[in-house]
PDB file of N, CA and C in Angstrom:
ATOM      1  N   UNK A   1     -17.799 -17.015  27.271  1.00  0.00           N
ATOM      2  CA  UNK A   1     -19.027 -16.500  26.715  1.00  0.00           C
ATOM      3  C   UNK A   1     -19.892 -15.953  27.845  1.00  0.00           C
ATOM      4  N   UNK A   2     -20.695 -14.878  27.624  1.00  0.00           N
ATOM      5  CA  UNK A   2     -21.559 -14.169  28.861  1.00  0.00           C
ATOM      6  C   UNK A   2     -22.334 -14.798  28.459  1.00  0.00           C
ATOM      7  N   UNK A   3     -22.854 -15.247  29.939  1.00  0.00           N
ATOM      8  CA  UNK A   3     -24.645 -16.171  29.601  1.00  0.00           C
ATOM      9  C   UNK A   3     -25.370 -15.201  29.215  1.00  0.00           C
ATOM     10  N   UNK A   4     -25.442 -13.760  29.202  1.00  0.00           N
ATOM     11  CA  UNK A   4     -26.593 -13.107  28.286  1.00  0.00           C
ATOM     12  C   UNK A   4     -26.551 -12.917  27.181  1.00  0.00           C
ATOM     13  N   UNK A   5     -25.337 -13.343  26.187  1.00  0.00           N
ATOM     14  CA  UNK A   5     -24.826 -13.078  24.846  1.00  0.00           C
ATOM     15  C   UNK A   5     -25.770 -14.055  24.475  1.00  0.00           C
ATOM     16  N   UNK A   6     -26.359 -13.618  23.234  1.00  0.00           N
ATOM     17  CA  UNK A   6     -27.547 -14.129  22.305  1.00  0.00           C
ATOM     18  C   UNK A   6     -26.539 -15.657  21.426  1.00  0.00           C
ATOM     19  N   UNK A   7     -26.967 -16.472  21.338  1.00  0.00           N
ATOM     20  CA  UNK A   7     -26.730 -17.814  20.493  1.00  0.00           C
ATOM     21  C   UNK A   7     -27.782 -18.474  19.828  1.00  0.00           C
ATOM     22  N   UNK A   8     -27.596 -18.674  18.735  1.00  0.00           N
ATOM     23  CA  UNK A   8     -28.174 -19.183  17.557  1.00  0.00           C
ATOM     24  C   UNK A   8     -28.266 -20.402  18.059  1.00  0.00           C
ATOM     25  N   UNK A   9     -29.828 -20.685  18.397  1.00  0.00           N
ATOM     26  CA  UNK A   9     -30.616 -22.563  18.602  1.00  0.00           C
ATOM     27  C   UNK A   9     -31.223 -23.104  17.867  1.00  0.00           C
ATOM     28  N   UNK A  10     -31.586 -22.471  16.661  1.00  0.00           N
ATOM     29  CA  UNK A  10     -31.746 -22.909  15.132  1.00  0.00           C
ATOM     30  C   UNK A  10     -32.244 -22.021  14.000  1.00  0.00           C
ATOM     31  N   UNK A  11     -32.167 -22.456  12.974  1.00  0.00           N
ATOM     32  CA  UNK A  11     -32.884 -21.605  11.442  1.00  0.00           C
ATOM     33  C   UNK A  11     -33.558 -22.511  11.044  1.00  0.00           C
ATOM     34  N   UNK A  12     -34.332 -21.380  10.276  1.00  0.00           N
ATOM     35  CA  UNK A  12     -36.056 -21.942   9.539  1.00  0.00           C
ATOM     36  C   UNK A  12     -35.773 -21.190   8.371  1.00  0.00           C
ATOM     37  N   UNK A  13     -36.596 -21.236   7.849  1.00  0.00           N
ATOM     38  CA  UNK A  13     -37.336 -20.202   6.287  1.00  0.00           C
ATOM     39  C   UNK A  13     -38.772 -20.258   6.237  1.00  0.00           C
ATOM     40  N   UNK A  14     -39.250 -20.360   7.373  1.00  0.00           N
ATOM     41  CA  UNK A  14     -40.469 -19.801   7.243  1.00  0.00           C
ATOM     42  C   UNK A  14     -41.238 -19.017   8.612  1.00  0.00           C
ATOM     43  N   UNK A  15     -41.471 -17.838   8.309  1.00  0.00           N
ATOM     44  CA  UNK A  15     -41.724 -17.005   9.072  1.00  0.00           C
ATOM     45  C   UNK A  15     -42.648 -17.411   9.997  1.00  0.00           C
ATOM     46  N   UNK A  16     -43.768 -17.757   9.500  1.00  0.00           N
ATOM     47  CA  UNK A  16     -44.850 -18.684  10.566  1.00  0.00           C
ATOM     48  C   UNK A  16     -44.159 -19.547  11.794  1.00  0.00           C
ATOM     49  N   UNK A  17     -43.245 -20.400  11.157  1.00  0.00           N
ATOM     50  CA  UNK A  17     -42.688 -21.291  11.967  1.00  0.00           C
ATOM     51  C   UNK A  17     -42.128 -20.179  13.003  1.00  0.00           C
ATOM     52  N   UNK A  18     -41.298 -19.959  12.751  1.00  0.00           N
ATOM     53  CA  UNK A  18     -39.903 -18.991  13.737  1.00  0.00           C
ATOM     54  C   UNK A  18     -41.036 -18.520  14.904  1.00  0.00           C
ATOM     55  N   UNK A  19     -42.041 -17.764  14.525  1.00  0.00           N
ATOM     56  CA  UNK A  19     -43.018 -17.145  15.277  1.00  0.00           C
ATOM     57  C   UNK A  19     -43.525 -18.314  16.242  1.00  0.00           C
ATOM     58  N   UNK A  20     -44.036 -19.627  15.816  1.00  0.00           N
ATOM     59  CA  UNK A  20     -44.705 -20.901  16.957  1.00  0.00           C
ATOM     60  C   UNK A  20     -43.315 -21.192  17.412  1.00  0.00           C
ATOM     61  N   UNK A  21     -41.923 -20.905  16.870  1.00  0.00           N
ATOM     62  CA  UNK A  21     -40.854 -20.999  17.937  1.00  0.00           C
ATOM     63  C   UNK A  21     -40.817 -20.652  19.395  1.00  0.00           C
ATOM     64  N   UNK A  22     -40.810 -19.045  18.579  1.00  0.00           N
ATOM     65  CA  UNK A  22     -40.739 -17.684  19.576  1.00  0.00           C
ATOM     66  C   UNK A  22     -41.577 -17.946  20.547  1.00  0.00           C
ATOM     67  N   UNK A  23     -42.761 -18.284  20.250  1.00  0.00           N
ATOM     68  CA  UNK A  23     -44.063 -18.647  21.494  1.00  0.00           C
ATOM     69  C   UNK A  23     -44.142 -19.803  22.306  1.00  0.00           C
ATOM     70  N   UNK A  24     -43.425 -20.662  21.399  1.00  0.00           N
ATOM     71  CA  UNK A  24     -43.135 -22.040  22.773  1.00  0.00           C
ATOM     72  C   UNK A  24     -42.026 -22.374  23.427  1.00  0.00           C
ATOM     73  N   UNK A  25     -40.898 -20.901  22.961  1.00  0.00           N
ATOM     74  CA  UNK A  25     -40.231 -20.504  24.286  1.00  0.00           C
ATOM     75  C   UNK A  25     -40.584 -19.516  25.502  1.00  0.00           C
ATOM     76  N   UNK A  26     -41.275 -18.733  24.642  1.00  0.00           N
ATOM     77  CA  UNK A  26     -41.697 -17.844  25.684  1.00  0.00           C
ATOM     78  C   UNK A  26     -42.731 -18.493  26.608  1.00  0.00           C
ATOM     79  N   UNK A  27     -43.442 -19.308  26.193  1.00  0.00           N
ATOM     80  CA  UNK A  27     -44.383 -20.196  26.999  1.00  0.00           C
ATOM     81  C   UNK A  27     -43.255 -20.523  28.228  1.00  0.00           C
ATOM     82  N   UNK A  28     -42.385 -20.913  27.703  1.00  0.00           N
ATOM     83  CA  UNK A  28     -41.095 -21.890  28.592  1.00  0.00           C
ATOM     84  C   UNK A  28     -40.200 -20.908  29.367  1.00  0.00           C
ATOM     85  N   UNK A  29     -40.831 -19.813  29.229  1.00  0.00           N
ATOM     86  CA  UNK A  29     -39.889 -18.639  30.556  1.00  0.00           C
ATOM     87  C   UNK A  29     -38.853 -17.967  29.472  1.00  0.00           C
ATOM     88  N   UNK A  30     -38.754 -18.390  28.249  1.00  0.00           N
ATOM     89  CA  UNK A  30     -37.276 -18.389  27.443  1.00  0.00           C
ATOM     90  C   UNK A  30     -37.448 -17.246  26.533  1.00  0.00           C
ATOM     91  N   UNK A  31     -36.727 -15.949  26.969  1.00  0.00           N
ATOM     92  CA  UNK A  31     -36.427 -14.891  26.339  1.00  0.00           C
ATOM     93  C   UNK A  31     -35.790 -15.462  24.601  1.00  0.00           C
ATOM     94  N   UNK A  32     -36.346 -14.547  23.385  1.00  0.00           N
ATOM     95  CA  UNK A  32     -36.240 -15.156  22.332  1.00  0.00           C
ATOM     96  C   UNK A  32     -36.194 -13.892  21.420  1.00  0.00           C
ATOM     97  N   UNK A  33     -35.010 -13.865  20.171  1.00  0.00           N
ATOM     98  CA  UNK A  33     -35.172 -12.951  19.836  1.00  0.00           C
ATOM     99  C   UNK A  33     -35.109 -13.557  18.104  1.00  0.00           C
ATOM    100  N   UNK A  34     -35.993 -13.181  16.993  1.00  0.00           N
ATOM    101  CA  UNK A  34     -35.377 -13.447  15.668  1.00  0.00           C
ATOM    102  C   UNK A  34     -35.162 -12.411  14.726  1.00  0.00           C
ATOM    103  N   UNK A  35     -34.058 -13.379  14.052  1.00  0.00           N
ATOM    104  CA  UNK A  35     -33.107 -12.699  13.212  1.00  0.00           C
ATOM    105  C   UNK A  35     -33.205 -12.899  11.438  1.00  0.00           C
ATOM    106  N   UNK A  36     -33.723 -11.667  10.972  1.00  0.00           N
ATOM    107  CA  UNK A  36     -33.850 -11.880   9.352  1.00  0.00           C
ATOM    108  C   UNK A  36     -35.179 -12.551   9.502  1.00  0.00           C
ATOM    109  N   UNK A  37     -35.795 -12.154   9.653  1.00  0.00           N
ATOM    110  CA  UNK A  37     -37.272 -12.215   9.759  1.00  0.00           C
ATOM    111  C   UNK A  37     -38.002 -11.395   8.648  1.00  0.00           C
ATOM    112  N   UNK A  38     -37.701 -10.308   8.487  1.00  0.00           N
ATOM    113  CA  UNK A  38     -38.168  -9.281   7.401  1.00  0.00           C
ATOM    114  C   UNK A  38     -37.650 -10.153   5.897  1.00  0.00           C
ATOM    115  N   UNK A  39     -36.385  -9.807   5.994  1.00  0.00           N
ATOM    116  CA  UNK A  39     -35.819 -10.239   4.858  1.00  0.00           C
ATOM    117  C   UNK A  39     -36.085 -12.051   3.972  1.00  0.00           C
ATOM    118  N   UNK A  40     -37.010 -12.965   5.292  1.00  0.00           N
ATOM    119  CA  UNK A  40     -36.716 -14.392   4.687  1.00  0.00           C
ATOM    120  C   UNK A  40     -38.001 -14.173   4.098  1.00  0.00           C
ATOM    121  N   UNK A  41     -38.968 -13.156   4.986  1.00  0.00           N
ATOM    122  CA  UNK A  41     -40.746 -13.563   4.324  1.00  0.00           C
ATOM    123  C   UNK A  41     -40.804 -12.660   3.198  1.00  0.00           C
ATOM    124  N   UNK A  42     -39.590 -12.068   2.692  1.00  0.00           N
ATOM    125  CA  UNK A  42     -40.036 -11.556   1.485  1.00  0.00           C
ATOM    126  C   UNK A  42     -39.149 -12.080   0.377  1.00  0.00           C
ATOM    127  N   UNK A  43     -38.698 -12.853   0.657  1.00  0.00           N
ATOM    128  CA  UNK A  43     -38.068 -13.506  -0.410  1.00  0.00           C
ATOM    129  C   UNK A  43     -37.808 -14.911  -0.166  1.00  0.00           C
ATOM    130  N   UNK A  44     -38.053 -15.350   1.062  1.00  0.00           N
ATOM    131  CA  UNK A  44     -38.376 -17.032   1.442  1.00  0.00           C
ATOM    132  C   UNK A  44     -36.849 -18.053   1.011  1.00  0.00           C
ATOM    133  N   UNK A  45     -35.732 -17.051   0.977  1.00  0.00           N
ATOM    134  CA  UNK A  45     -34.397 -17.398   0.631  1.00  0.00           C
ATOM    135  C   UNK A  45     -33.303 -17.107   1.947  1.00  0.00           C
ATOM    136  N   UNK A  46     -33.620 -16.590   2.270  1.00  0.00           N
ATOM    137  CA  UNK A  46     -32.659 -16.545   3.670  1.00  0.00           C
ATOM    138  C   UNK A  46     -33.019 -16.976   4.628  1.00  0.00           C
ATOM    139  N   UNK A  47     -32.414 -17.669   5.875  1.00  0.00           N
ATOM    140  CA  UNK A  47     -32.568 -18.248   7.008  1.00  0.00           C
ATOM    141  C   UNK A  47     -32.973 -17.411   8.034  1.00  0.00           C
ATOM    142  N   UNK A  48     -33.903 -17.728   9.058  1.00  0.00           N
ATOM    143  CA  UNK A  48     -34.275 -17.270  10.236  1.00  0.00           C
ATOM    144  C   UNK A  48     -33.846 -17.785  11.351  1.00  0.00           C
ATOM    145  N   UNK A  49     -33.111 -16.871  11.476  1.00  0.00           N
ATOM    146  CA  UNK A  49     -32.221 -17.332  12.965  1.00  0.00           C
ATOM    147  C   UNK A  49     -32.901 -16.984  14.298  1.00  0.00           C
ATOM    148  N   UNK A  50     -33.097 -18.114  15.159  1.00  0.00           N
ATOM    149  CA  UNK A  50     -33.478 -18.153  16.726  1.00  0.00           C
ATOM    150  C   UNK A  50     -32.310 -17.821  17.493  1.00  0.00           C
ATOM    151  N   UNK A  51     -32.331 -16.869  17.883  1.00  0.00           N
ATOM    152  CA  UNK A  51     -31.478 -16.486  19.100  1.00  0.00           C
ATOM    153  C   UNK A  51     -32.156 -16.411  20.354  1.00  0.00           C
ATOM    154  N   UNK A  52     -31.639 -17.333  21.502  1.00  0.00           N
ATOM    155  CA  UNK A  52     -31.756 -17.016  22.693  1.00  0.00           C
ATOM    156  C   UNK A  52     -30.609 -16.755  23.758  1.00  0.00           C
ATOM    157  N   UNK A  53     -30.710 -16.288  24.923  1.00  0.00           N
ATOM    158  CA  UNK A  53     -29.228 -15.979  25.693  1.00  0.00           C
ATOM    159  C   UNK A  53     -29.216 -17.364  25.863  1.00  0.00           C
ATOM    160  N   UNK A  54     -26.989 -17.577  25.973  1.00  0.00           N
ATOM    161  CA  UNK A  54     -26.824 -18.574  26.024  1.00  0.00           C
ATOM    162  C   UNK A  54     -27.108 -19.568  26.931  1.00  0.00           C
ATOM    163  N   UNK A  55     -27.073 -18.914  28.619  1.00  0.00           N
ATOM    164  CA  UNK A  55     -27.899 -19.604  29.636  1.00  0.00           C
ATOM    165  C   UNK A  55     -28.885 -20.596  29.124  1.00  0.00           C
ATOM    166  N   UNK A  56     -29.814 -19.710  28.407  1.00  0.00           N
ATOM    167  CA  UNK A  56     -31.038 -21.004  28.081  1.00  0.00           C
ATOM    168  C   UNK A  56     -30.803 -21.873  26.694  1.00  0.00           C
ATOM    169  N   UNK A  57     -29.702 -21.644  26.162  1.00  0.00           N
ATOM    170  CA  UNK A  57     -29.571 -22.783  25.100  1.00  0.00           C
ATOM    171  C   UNK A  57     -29.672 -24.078  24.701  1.00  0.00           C
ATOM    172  N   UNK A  58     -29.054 -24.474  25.485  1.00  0.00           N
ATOM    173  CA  UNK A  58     -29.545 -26.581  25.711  1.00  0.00           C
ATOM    174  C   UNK A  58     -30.909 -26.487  25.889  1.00  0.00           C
ATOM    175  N   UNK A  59     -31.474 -25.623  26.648  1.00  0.00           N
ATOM    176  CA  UNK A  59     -33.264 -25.927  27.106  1.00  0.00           C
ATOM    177  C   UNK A  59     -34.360 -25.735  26.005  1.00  0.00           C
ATOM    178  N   UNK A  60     -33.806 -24.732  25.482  1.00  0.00           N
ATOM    179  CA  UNK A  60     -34.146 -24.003  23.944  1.00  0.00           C
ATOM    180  C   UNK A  60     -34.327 -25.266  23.231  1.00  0.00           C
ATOM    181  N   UNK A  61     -33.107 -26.041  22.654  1.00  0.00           N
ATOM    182  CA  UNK A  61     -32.957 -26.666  21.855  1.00  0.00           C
ATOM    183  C   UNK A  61     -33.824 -28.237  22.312  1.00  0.00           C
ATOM    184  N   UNK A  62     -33.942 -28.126  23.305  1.00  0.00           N
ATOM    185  CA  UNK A  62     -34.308 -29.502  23.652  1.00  0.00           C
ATOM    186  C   UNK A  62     -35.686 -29.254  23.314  1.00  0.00           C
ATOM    187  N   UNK A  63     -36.455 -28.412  23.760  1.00  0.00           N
ATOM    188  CA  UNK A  63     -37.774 -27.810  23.469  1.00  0.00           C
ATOM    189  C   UNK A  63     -37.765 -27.551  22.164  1.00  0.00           C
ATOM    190  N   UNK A  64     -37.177 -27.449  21.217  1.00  0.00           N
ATOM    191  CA  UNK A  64     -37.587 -27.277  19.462  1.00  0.00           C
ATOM    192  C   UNK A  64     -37.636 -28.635  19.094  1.00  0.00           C
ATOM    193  N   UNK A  65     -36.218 -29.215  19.464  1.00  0.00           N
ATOM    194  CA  UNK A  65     -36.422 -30.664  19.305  1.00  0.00           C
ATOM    195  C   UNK A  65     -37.532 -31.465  19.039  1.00  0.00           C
ATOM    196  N   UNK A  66     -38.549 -31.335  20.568  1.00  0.00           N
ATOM    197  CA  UNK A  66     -39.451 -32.497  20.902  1.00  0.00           C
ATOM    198  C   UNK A  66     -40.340 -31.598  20.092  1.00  0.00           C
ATOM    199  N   UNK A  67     -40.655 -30.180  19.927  1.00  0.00           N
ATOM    200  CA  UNK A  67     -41.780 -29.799  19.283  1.00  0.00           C
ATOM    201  C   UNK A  67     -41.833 -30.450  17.855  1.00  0.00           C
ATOM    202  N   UNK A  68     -40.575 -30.217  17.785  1.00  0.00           N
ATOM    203  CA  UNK A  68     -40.150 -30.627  15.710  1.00  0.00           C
ATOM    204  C   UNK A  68     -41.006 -32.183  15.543  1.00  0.00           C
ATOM    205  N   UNK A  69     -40.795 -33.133  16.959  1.00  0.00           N
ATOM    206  CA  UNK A  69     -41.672 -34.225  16.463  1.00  0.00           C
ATOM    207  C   UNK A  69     -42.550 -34.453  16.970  1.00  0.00           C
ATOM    208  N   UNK A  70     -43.263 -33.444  17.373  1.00  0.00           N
ATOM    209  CA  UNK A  70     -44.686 -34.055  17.807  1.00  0.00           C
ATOM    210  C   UNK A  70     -45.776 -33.869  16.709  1.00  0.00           C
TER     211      UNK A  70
END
């Protein structure tokens, strides 16, 4: 796998969320891109996929993690 190839670090269905994702990776240095974003906030049925390059994946995830429970 190329560490710049994009990998899925989680899905949501709600657009708000994905967005305080996007921003408390980017806070974290962590390039972030989402996927089906258009399509979930207008019909609140499809998943929003977090993609970041794979390099930062474990870090990604560890950081949604602790956000998810604070």
């Amino acid at each position: 796998m190329d560490a710049d190839e994009l990998v899925e670090v989680c899905t949501v269905r709600d657009a708000i969320k994905a967005e305080i994702i996007k921003n408390a990776l980017a806070d974290e240095g962590i390039p972030c891109d989402i996927e089906n974003e258009s399509q979930a906030a207008m019909t609140g049925i499809f998943d929003i996929r977090i993609m970041v390059p794979a390099w930062h994946a474990d870090h990604a995830r560890k950081l949604i993690e602790s956000h998810d429970h604070e």
